[in-house]
C-alpha atoms as a PDB file:
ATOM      1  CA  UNK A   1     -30.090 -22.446  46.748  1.00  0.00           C
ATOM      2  CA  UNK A   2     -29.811 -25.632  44.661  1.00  0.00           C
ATOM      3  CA  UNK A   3     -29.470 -25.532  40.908  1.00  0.00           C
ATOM      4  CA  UNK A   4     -31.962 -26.622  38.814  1.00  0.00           C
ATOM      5  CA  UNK A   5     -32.894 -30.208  38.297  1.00  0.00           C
ATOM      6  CA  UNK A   6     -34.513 -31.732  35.421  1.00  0.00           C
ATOM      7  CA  UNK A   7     -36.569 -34.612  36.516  1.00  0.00           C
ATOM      8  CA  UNK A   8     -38.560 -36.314  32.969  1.00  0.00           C
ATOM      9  CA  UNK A   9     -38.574 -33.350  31.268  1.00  0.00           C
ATOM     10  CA  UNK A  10     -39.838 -31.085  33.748  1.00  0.00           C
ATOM     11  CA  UNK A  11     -37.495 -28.618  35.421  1.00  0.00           C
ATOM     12  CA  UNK A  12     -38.067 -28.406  39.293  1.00  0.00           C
ATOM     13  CA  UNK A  13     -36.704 -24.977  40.863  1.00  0.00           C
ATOM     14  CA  UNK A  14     -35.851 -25.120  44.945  1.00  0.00           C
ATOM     15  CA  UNK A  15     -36.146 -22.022  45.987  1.00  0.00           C
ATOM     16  CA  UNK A  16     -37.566 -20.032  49.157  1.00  0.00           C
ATOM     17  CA  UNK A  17     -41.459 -18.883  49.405  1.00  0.00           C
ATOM     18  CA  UNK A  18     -42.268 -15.747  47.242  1.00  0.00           C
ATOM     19  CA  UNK A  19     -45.539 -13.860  47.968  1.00  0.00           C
ATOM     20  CA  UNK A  20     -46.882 -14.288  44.465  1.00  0.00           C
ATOM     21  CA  UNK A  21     -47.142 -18.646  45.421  1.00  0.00           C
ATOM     22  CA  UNK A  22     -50.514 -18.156  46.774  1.00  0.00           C
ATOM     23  CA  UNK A  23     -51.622 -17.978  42.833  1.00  0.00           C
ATOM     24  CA  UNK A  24     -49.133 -21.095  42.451  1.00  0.00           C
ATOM     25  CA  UNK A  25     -50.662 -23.395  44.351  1.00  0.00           C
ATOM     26  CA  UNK A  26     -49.393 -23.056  47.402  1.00  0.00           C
ATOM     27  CA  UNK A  27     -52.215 -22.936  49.623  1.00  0.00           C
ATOM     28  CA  UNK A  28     -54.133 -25.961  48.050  1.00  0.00           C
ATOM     29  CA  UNK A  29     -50.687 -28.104  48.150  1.00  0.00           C
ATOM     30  CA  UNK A  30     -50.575 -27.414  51.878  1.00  0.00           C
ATOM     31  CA  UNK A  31     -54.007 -29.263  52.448  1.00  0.00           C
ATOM     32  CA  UNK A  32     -52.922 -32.159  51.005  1.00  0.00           C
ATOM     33  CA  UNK A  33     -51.057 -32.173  53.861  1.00  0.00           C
ATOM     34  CA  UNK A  34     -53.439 -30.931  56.735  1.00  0.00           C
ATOM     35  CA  UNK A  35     -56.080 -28.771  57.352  1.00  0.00           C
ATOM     36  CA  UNK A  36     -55.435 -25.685  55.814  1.00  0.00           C
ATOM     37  CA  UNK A  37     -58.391 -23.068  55.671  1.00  0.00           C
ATOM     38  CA  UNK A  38     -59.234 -20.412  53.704  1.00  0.00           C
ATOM     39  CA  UNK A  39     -56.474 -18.060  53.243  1.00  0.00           C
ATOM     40  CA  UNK A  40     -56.968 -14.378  52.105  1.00  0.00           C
ATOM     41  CA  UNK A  41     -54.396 -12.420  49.536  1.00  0.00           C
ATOM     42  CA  UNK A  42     -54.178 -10.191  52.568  1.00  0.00           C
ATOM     43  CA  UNK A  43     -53.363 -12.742  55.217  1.00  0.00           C
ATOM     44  CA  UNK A  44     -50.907 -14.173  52.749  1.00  0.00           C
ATOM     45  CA  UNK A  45     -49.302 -11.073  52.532  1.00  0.00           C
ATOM     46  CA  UNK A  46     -49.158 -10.182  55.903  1.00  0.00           C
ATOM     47  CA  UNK A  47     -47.904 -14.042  57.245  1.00  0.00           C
ATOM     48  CA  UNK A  48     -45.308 -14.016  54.230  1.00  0.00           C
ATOM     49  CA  UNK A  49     -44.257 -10.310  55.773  1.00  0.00           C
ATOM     50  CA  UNK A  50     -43.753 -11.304  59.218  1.00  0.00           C
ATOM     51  CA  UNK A  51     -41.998 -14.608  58.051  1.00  0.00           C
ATOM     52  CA  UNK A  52     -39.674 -12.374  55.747  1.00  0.00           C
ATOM     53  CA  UNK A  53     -38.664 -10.621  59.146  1.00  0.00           C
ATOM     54  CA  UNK A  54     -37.302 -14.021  60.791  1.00  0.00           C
ATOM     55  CA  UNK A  55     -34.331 -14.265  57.918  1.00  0.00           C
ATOM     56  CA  UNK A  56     -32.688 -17.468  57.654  1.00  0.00           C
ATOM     57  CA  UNK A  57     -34.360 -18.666  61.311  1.00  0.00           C
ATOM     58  CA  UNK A  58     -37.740 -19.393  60.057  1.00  0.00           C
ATOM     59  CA  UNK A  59     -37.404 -20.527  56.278  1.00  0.00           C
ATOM     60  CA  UNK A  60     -40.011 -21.793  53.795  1.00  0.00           C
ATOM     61  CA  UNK A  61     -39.028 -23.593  50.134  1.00  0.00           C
ATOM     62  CA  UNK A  62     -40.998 -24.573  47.823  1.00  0.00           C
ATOM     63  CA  UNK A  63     -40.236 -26.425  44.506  1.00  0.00           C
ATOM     64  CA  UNK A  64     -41.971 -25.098  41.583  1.00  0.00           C
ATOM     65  CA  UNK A  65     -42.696 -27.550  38.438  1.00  0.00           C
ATOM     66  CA  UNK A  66     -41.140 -24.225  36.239  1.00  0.00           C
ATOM     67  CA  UNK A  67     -42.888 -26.183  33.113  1.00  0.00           C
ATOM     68  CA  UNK A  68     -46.168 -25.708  34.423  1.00  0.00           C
ATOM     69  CA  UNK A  69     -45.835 -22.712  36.786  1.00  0.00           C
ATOM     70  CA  UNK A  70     -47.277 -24.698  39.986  1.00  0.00           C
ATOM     71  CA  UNK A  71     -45.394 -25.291  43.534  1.00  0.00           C
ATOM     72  CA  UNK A  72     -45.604 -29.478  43.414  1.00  0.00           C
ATOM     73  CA  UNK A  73     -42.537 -29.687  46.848  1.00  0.00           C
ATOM     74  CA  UNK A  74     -42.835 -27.419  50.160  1.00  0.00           C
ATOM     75  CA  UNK A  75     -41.100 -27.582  53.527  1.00  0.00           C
ATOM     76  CA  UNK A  76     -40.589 -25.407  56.388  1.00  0.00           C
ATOM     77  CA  UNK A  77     -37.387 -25.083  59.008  1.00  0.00           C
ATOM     78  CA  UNK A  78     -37.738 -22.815  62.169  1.00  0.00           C
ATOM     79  CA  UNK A  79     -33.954 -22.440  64.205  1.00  0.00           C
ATOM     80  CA  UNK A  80     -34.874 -22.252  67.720  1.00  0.00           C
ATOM     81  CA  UNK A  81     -32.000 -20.734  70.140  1.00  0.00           C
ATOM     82  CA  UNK A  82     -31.055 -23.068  72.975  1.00  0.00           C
ATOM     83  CA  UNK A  83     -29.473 -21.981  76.235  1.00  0.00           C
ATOM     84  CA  UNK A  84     -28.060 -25.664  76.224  1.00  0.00           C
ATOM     85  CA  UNK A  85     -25.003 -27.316  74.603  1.00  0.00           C
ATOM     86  CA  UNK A  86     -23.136 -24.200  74.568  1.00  0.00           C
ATOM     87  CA  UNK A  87     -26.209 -21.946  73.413  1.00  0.00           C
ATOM     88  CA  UNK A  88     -26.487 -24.257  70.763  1.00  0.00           C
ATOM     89  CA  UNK A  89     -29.406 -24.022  67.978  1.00  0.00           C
ATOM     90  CA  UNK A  90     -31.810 -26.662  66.747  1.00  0.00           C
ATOM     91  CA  UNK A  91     -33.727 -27.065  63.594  1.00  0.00           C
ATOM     92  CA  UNK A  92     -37.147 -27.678  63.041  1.00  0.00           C
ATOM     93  CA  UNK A  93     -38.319 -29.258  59.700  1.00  0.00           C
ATOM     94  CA  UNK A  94     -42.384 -28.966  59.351  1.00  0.00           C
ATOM     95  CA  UNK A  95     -44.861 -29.201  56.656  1.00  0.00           C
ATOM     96  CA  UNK A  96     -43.113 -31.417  54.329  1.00  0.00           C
ATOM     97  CA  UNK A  97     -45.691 -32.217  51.313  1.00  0.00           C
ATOM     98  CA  UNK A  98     -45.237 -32.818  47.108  1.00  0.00           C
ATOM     99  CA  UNK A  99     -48.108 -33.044  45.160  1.00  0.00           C
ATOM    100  CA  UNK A 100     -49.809 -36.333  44.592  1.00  0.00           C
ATOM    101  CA  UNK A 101     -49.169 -35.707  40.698  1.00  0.00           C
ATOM    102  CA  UNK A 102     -45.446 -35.067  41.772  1.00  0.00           C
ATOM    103  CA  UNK A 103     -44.553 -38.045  44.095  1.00  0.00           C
ATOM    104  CA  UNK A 104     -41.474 -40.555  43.478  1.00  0.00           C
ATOM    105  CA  UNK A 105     -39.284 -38.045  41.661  1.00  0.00           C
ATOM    106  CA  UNK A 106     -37.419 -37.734  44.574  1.00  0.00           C
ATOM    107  CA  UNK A 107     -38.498 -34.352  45.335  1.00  0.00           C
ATOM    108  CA  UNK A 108     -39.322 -34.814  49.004  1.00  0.00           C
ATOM    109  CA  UNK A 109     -35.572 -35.993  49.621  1.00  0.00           C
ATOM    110  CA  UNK A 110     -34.226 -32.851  47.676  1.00  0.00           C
ATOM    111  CA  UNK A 111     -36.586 -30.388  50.283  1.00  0.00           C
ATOM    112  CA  UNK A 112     -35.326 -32.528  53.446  1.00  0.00           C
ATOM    113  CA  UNK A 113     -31.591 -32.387  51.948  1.00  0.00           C
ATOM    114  CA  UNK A 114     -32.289 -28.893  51.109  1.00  0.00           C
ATOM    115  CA  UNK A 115     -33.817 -27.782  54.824  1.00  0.00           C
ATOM    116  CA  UNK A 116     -31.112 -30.256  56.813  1.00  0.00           C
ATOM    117  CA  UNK A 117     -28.155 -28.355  54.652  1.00  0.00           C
ATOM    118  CA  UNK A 118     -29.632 -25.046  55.974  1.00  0.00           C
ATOM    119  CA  UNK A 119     -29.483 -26.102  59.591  1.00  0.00           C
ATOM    120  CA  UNK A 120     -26.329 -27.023  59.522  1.00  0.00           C
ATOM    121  CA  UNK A 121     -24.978 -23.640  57.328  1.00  0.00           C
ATOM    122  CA  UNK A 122     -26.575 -21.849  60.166  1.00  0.00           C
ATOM    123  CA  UNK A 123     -24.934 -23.473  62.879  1.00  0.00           C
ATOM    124  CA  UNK A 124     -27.796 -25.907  64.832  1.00  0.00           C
ATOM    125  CA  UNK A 125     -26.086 -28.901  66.552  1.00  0.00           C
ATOM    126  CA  UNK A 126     -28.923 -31.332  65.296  1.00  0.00           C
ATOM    127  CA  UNK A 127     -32.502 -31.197  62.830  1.00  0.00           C
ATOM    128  CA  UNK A 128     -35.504 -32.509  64.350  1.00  0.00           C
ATOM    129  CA  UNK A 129     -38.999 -33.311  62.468  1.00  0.00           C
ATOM    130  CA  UNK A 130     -42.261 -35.461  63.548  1.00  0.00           C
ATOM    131  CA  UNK A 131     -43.591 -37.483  61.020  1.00  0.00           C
ATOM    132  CA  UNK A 132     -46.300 -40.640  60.736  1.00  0.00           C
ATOM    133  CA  UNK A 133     -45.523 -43.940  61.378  1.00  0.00           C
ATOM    134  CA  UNK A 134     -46.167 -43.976  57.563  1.00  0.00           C
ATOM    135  CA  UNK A 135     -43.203 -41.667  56.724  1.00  0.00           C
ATOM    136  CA  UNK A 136     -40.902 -43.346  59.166  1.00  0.00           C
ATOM    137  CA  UNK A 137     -38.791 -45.504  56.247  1.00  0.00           C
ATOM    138  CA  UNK A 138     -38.678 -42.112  54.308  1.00  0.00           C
ATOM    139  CA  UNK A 139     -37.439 -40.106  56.496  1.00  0.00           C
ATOM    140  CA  UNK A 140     -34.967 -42.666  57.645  1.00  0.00           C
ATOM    141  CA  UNK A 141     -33.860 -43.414  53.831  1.00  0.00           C
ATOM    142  CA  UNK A 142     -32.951 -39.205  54.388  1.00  0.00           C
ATOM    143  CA  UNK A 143     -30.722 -40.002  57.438  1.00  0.00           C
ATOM    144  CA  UNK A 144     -33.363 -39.673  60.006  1.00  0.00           C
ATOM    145  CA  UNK A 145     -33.479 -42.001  63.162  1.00  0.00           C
ATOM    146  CA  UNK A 146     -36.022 -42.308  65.608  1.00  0.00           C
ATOM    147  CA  UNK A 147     -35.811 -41.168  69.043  1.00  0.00           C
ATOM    148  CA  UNK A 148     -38.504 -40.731  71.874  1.00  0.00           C
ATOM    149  CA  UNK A 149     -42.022 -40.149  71.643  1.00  0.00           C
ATOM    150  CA  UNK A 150     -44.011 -36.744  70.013  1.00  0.00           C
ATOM    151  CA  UNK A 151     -46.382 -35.274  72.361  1.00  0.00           C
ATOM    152  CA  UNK A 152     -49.323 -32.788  71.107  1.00  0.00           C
ATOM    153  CA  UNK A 153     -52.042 -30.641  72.794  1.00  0.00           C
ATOM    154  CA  UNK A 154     -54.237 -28.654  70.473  1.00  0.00           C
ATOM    155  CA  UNK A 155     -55.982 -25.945  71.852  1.00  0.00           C
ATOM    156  CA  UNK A 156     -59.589 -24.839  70.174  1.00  0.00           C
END
């Protein structure tokens, strides 16, 4: 993990998910993002359980504002095993948000540098995310480039 940086007088810790950040914040940063619906302690527990069992191939950080106590940064990477390019591995980056209160301190580019330096200590040959036509310039200020087209299908 990263060291510590001070950022105004507030001291922002990277670190990965604990299962005490659903009192944090956690849950309520995430819909500032998407939808996210009502969580349960228990279904907190028991995702943040399962996700403990995927190790360094399915990693969530956060960045908690240690001043205040409250997760302000989060971002997720998944390492999905190829059979291509030498059984290669890619990373995924998903669910990149800071908190409204927490935006331009350069806290988003510390969680993509953060997730990116993770793929490539585990090995992937590339680091793949899907972002807005809105994020496009910030991603690309984080060494991002476009390529293709994102396709979706939800499912009810």
């Amino acid at each position: 993990m990263q060291p510590d940086t001070p950022n105004n007088n507030h001291t922002h810790k990277i670190r990965r998910l604990e299962v005490t950040d659903i009192s944090k914040g956690f849950i309520e940063l995430l819909r500032q993002l998407t939808v996210c619906d009502s969580v349960s302690e228990t279904q907190f527990q028991d995702r943040f359980q399962e996700l403990v069992t995927e190790g360094d191939n399915h990693v969530i950080c956060v960045i908690e504002d240690e001043n205040t106590g409250m997760i302000i940064a989060t971002g997720s990477i998944f390492i999905e095993k190829k059979f291509i390019r030498n059984c290669g591995m890619v990373g995924h980056i998903e669910d990149v948000v800071v908190d409204v209160s927490a935006r331009g301190m350069n806290l988003g580019k510390k969680m993509i540098d953060f997730l990116t330096a993770h793929a490539e200590s585990v090995g992937c040959y590339k680091v793949i995310l899907d972002c807005s036509s809105e994020n496009k310039a910030f991603y690309e200020k984080c060494g991002f480039n476009q390529k293709e087209i994102q396709m979706v299908k939800y499912f009810s």
